[in-house]
C-alpha atoms as a PDB file:
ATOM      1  CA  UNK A   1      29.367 -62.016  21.771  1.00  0.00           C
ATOM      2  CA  UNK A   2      31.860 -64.478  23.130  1.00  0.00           C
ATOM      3  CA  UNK A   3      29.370 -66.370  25.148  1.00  0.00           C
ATOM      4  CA  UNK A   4      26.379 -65.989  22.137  1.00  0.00           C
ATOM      5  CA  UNK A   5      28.953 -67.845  19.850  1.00  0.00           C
ATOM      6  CA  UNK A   6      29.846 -70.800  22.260  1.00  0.00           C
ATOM      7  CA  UNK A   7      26.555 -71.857  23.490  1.00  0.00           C
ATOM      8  CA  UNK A   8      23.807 -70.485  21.210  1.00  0.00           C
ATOM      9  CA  UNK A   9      23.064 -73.169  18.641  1.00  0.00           C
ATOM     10  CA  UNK A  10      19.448 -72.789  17.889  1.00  0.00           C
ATOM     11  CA  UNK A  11      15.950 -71.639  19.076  1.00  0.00           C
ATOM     12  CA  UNK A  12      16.120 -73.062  22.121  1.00  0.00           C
ATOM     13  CA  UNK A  13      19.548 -72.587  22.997  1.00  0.00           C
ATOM     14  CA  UNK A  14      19.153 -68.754  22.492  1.00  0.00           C
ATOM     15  CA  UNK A  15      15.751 -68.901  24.907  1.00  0.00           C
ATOM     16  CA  UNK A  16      17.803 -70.759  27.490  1.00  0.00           C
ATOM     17  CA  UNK A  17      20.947 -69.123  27.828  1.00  0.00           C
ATOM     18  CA  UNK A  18      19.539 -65.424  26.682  1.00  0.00           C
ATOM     19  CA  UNK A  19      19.323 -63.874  30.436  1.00  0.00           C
ATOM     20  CA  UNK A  20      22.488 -65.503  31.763  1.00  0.00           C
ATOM     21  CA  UNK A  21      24.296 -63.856  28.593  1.00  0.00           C
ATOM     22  CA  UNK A  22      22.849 -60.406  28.577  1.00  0.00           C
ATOM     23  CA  UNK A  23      23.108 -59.704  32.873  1.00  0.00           C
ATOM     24  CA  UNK A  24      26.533 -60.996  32.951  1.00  0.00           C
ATOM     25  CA  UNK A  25      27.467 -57.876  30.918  1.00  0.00           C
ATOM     26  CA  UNK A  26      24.716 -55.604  32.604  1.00  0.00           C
ATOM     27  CA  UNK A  27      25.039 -56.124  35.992  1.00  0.00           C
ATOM     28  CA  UNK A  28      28.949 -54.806  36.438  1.00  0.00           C
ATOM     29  CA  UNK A  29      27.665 -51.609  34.776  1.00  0.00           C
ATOM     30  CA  UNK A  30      24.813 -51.030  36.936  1.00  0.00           C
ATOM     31  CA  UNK A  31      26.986 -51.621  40.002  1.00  0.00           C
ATOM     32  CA  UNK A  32      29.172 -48.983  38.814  1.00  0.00           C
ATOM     33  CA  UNK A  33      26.477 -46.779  37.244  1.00  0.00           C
ATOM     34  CA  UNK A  34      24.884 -46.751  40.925  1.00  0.00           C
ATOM     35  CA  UNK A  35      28.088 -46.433  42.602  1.00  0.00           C
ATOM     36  CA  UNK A  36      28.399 -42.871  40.782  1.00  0.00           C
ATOM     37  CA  UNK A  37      25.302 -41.948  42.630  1.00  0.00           C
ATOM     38  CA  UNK A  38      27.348 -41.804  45.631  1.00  0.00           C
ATOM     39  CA  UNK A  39      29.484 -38.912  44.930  1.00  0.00           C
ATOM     40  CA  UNK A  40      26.600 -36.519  44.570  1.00  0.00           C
ATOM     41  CA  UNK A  41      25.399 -37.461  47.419  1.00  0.00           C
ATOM     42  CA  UNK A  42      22.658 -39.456  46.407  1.00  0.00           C
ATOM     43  CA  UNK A  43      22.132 -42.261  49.110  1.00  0.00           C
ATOM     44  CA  UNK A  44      19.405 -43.204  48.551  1.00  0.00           C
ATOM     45  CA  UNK A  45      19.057 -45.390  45.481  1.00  0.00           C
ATOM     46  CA  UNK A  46      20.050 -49.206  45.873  1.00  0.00           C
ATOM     47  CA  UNK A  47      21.690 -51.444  42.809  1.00  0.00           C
ATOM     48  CA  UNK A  48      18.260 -53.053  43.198  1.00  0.00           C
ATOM     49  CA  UNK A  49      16.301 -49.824  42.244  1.00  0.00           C
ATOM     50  CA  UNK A  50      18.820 -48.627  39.672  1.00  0.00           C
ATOM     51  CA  UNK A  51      17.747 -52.298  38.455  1.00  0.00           C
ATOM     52  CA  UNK A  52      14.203 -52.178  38.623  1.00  0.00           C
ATOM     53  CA  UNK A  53      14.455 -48.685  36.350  1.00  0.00           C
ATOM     54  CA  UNK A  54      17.142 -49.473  33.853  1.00  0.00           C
ATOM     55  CA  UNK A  55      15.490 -52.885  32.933  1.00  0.00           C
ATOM     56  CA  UNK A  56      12.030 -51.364  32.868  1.00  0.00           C
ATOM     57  CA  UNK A  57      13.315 -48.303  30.312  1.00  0.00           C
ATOM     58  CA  UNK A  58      16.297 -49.336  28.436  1.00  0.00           C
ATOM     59  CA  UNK A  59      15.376 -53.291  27.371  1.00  0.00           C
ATOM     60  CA  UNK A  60      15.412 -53.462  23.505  1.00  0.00           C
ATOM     61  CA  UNK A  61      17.206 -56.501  23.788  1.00  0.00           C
ATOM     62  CA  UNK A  62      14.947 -58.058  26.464  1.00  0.00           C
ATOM     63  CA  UNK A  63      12.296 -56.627  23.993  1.00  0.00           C
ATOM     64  CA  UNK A  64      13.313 -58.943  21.391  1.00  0.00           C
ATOM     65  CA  UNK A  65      13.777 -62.090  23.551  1.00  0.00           C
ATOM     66  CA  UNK A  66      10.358 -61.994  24.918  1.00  0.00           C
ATOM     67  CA  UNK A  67       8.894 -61.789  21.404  1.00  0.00           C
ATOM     68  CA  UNK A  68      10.768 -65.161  20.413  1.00  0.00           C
ATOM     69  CA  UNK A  69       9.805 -66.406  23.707  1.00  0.00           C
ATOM     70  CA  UNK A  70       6.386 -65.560  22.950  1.00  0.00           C
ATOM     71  CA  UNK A  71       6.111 -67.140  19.762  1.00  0.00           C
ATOM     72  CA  UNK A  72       6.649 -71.066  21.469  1.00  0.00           C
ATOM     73  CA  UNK A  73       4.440 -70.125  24.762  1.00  0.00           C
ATOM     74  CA  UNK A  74       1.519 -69.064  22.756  1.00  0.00           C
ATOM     75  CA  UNK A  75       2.094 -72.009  20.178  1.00  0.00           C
ATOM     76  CA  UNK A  76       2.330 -74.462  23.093  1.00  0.00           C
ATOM     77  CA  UNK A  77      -0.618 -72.991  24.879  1.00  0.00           C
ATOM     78  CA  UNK A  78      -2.786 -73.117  22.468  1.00  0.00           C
ATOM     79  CA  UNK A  79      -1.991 -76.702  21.527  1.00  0.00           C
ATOM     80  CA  UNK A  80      -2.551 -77.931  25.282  1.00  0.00           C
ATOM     81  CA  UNK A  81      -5.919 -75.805  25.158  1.00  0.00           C
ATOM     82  CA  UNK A  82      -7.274 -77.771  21.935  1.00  0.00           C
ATOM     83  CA  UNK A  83      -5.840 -80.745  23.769  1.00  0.00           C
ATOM     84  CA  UNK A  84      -8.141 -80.241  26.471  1.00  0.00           C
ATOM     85  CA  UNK A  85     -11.306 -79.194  24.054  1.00  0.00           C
ATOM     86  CA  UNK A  86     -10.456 -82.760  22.054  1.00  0.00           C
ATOM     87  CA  UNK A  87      -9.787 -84.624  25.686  1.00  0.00           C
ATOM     88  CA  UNK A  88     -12.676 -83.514  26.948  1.00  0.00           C
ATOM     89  CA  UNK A  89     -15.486 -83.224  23.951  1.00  0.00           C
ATOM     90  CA  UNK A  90     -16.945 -86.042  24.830  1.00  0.00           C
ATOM     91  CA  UNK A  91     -17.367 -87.238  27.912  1.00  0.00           C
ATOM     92  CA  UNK A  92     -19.631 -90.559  29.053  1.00  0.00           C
ATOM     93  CA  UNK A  93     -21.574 -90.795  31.837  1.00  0.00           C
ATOM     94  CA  UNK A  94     -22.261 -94.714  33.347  1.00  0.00           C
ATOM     95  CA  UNK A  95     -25.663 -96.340  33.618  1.00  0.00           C
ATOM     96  CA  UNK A  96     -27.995 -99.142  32.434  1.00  0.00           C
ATOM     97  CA  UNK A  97     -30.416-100.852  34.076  1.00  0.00           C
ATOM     98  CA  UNK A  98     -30.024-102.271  37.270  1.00  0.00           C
ATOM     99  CA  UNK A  99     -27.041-102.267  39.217  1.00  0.00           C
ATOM    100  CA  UNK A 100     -24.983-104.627  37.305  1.00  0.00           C
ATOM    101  CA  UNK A 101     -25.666-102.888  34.292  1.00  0.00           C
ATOM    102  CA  UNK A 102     -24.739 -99.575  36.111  1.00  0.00           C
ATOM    103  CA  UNK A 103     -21.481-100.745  37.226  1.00  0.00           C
ATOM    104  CA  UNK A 104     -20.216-102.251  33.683  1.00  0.00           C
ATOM    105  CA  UNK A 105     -21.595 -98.960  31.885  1.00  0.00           C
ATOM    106  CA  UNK A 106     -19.332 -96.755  34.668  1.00  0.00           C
ATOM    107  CA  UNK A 107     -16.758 -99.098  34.166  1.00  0.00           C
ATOM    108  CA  UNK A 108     -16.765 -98.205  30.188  1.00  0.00           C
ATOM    109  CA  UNK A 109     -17.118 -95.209  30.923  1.00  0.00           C
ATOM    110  CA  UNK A 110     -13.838 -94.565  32.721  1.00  0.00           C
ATOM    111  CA  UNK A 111     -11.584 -96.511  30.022  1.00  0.00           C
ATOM    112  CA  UNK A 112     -13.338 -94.135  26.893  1.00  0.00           C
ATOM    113  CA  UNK A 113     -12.639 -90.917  29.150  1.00  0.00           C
ATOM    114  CA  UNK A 114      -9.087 -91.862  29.842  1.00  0.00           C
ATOM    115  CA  UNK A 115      -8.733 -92.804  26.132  1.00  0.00           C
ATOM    116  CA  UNK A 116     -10.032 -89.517  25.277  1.00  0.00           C
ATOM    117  CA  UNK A 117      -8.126 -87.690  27.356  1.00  0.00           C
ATOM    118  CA  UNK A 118      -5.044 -89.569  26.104  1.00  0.00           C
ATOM    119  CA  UNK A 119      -5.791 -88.517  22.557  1.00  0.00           C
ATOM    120  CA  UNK A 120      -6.295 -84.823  23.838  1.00  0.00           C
ATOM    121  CA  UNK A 121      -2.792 -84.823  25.572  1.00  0.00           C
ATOM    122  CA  UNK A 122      -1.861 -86.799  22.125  1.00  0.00           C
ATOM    123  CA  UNK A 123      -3.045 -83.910  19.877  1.00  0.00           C
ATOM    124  CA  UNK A 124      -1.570 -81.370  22.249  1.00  0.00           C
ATOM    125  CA  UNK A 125       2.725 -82.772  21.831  1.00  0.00           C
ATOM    126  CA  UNK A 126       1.664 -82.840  17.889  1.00  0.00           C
ATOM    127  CA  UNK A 127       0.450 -79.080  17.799  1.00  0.00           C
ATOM    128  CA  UNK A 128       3.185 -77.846  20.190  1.00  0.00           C
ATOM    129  CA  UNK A 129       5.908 -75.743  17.800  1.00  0.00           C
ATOM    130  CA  UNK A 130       8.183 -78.517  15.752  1.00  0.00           C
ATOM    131  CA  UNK A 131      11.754 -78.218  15.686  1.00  0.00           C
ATOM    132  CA  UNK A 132      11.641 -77.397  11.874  1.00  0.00           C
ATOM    133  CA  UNK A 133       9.465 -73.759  12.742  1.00  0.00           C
ATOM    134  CA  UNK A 134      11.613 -73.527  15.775  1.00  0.00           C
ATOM    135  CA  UNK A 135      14.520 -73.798  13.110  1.00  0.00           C
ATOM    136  CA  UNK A 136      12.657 -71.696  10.288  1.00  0.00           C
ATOM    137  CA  UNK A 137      12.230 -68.826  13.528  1.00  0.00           C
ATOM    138  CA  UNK A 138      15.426 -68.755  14.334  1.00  0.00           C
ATOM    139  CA  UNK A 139      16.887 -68.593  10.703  1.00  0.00           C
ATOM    140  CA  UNK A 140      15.337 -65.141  10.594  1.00  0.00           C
ATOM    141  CA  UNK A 141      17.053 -63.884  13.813  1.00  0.00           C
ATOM    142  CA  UNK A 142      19.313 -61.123  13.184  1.00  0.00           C
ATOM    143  CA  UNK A 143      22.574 -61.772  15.921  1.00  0.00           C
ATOM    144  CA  UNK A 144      23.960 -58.461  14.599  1.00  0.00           C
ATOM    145  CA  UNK A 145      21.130 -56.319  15.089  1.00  0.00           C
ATOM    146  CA  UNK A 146      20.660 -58.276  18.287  1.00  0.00           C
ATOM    147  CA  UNK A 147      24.329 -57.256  19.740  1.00  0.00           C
ATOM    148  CA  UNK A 148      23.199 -53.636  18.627  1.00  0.00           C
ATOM    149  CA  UNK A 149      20.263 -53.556  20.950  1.00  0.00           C
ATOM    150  CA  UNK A 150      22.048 -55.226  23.746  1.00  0.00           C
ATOM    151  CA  UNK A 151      25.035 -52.583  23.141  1.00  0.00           C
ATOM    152  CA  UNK A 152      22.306 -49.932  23.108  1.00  0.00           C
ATOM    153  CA  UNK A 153      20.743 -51.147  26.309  1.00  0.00           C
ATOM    154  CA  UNK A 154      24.164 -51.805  28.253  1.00  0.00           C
ATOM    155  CA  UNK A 155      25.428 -47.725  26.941  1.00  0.00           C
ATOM    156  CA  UNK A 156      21.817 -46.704  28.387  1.00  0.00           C
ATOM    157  CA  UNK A 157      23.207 -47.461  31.960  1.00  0.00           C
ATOM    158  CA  UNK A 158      24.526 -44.048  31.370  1.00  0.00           C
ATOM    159  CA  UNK A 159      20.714 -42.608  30.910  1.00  0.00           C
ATOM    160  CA  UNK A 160      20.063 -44.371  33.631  1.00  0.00           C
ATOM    161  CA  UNK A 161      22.747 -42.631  35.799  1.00  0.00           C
ATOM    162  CA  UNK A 162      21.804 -39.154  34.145  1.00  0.00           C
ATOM    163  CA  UNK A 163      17.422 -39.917  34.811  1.00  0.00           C
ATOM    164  CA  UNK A 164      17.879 -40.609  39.240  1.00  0.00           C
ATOM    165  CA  UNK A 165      20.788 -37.313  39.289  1.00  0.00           C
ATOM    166  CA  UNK A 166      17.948 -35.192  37.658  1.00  0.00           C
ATOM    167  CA  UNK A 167      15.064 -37.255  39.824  1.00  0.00           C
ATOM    168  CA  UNK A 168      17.323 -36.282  43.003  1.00  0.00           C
ATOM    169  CA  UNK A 169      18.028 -32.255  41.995  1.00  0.00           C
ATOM    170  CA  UNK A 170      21.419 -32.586  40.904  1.00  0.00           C
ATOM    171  CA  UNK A 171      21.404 -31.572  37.501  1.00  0.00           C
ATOM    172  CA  UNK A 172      18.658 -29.256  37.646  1.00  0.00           C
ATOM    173  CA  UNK A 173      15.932 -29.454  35.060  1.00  0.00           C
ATOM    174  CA  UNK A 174      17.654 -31.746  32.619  1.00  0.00           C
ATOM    175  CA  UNK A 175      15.419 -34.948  31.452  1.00  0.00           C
ATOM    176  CA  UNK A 176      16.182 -38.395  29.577  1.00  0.00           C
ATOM    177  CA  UNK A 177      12.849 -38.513  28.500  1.00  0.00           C
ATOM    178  CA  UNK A 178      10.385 -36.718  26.279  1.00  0.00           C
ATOM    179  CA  UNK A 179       6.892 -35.980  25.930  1.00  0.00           C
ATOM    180  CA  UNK A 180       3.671 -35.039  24.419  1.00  0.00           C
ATOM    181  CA  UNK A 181       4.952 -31.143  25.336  1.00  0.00           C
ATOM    182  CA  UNK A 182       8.699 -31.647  23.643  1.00  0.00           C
ATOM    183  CA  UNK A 183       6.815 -33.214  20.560  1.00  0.00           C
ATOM    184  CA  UNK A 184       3.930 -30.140  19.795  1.00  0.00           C
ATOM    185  CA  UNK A 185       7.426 -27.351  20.572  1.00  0.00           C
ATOM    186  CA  UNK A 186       9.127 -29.453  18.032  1.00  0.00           C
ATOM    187  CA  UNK A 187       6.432 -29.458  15.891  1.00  0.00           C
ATOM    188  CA  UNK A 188       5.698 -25.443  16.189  1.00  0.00           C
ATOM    189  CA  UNK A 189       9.213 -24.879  15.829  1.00  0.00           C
ATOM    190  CA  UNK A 190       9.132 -26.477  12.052  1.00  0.00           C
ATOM    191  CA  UNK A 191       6.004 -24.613  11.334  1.00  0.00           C
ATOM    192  CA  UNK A 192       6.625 -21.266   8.786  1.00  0.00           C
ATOM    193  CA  UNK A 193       4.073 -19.239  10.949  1.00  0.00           C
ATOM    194  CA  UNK A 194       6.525 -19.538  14.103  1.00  0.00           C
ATOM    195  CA  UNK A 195       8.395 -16.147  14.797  1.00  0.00           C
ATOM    196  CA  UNK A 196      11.943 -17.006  13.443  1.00  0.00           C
ATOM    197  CA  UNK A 197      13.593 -14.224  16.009  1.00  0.00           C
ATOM    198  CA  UNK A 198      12.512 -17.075  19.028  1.00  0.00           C
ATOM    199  CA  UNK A 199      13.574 -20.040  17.372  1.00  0.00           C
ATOM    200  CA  UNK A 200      17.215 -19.953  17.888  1.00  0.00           C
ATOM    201  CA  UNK A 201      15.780 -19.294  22.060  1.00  0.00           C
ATOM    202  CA  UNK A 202      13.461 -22.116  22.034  1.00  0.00           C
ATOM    203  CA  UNK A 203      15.581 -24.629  20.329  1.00  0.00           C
ATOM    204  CA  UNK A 204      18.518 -23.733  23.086  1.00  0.00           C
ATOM    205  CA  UNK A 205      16.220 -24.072  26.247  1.00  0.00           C
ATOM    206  CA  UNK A 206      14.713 -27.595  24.761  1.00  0.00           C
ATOM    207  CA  UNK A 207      18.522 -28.927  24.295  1.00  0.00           C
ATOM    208  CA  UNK A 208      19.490 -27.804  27.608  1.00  0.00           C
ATOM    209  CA  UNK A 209      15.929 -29.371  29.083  1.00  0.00           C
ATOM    210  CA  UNK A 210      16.645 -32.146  26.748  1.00  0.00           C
ATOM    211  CA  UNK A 211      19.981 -32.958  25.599  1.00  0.00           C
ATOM    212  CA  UNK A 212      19.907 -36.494  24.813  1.00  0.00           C
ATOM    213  CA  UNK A 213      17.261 -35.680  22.374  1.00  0.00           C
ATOM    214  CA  UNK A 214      18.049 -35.248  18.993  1.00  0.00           C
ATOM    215  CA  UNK A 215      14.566 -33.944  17.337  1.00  0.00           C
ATOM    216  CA  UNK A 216      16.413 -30.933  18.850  1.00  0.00           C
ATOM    217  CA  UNK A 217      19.686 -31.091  17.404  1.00  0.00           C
ATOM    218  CA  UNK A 218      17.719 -31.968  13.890  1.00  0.00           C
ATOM    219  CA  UNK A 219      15.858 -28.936  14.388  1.00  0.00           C
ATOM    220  CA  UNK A 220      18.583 -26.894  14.726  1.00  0.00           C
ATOM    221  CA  UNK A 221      19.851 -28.111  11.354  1.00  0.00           C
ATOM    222  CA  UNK A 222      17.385 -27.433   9.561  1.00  0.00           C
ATOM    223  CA  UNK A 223      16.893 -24.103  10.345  1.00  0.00           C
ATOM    224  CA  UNK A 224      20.659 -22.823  10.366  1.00  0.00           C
ATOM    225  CA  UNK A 225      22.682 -25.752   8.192  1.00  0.00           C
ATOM    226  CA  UNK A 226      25.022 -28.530   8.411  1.00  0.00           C
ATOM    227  CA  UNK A 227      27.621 -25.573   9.629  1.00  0.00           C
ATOM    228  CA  UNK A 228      30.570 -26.190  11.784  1.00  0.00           C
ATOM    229  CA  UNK A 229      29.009 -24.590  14.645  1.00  0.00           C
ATOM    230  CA  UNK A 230      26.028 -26.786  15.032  1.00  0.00           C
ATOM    231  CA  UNK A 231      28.443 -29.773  14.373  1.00  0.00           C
ATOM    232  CA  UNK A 232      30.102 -28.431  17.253  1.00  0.00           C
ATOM    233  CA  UNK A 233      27.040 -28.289  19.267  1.00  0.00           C
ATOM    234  CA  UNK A 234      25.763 -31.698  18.185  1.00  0.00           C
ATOM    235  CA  UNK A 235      29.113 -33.619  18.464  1.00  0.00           C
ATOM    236  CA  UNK A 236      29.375 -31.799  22.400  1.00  0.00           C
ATOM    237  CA  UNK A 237      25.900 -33.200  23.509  1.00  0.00           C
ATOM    238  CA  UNK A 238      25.137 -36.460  21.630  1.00  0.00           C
ATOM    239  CA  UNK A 239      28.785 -37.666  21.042  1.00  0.00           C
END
């Protein structure tokens, strides 16, 4: 937040300084995320790998910057592409009759295609995004929701950590992630035909299987209340 309030002014600013901000903060937690590894005798998992997963799973953030990015790299692209179709619509070919002739019709030739192609590069900088829609863009752009997901994404280290233990046998069958399978038992277990003397089983195995989960924990509410006991169990697990 400190560095987002000294050197993001605008649009551009934000663009620019965006991945120097956010892996200044993120890359001291993944050193000591994967460092953790160590002690349970995982060896083999490098700061690079931990990397390579925790940016291509937990990226809200990065999520978010790309979809500003995108906005001025489509914009632009398509202006240079109608700045070639205008530079190159017409193009003239030399000729006339004789050789003479020939040479003064390539001659015009070459000055109207280099004119043309100057007007296509012309109509490309106007079509490019202005600074007022770069301005109107960033006038929309929620900082606060944007320090949430960076927040979220920088806590998710800890997934991270949890996802390569399980991957390497240490914790048994626990998972960070979800599925088509967790999703239908989730869906059964909310259903009236399900036998209600297995639900209080099924929704214990998927929280152990799954306890970063909380379709489980919601589950569990509704079936047996907003008690202190499945406080208890919720505050344990997600808290």
């Amino acid at each position: 937040m400190f560095q987002y309030n000294n050197c993001v002014k605008d649009y551009d600013t934000l663009l620019n300084y965006f991945q120097e901000m956010y892996l200044t903060g993120l890359h001291p937690m993944m050193e000591r995320a994967s460092s953790l590894l160590l002690p349970f005798d995982v060896f083999n998992v490098s700061v690079e790998d931990f990397f390579e997963y925790q940016i291509n799973t937990y990226n809200r953030a990065v999520q978010s910057w790309n979809t500003m990015l995108e906005i001025e790299e489509k914009r632009n692209q398509q202006a240079a592409q109608l700045g070639d179709q205008i530079g190159g619509s017409i193009r003239m070919q030399g000729g006339g009759f004789g050789f003479r002739g020939a040479m003064k019709g390539v001659a015009k030739a070459e000055i109207f295609n280099i004119g043309m192609a100057g007007i296509g590069k012309y109509f490309a900088n106007q079509t490019r995004m202005s600074d007022e829609e770069k301005a109107t863009i960033y006038a929309k752009f929620k900082k606060d929701i944007f320090f949430q997901e960076v927040y979220s994404d920088y806590v998710n280290t800890f997934l991270s950590l949890i996802h390569i233990l399980s991957e390497n046998g240490v914790l048994g069958d626990v998972s960070t992630h979800t599925g088509s399978a967790y999703d239908t038992m989730i869906k059964n277990l909310k259903n009236p035909m399900f036998p209600q003397e297995k639900v209080a089983s099924l929704i214990a195995q998927l929280i152990a299987k799954y306890p970063f989960s909380r379709g489980s924990f919601d589950v569990m509410v509704e079936k047996f209340g907003d008690t202190e006991e499945t406080k208890a169990i919720i505050e344990y697990f997600i808290f």
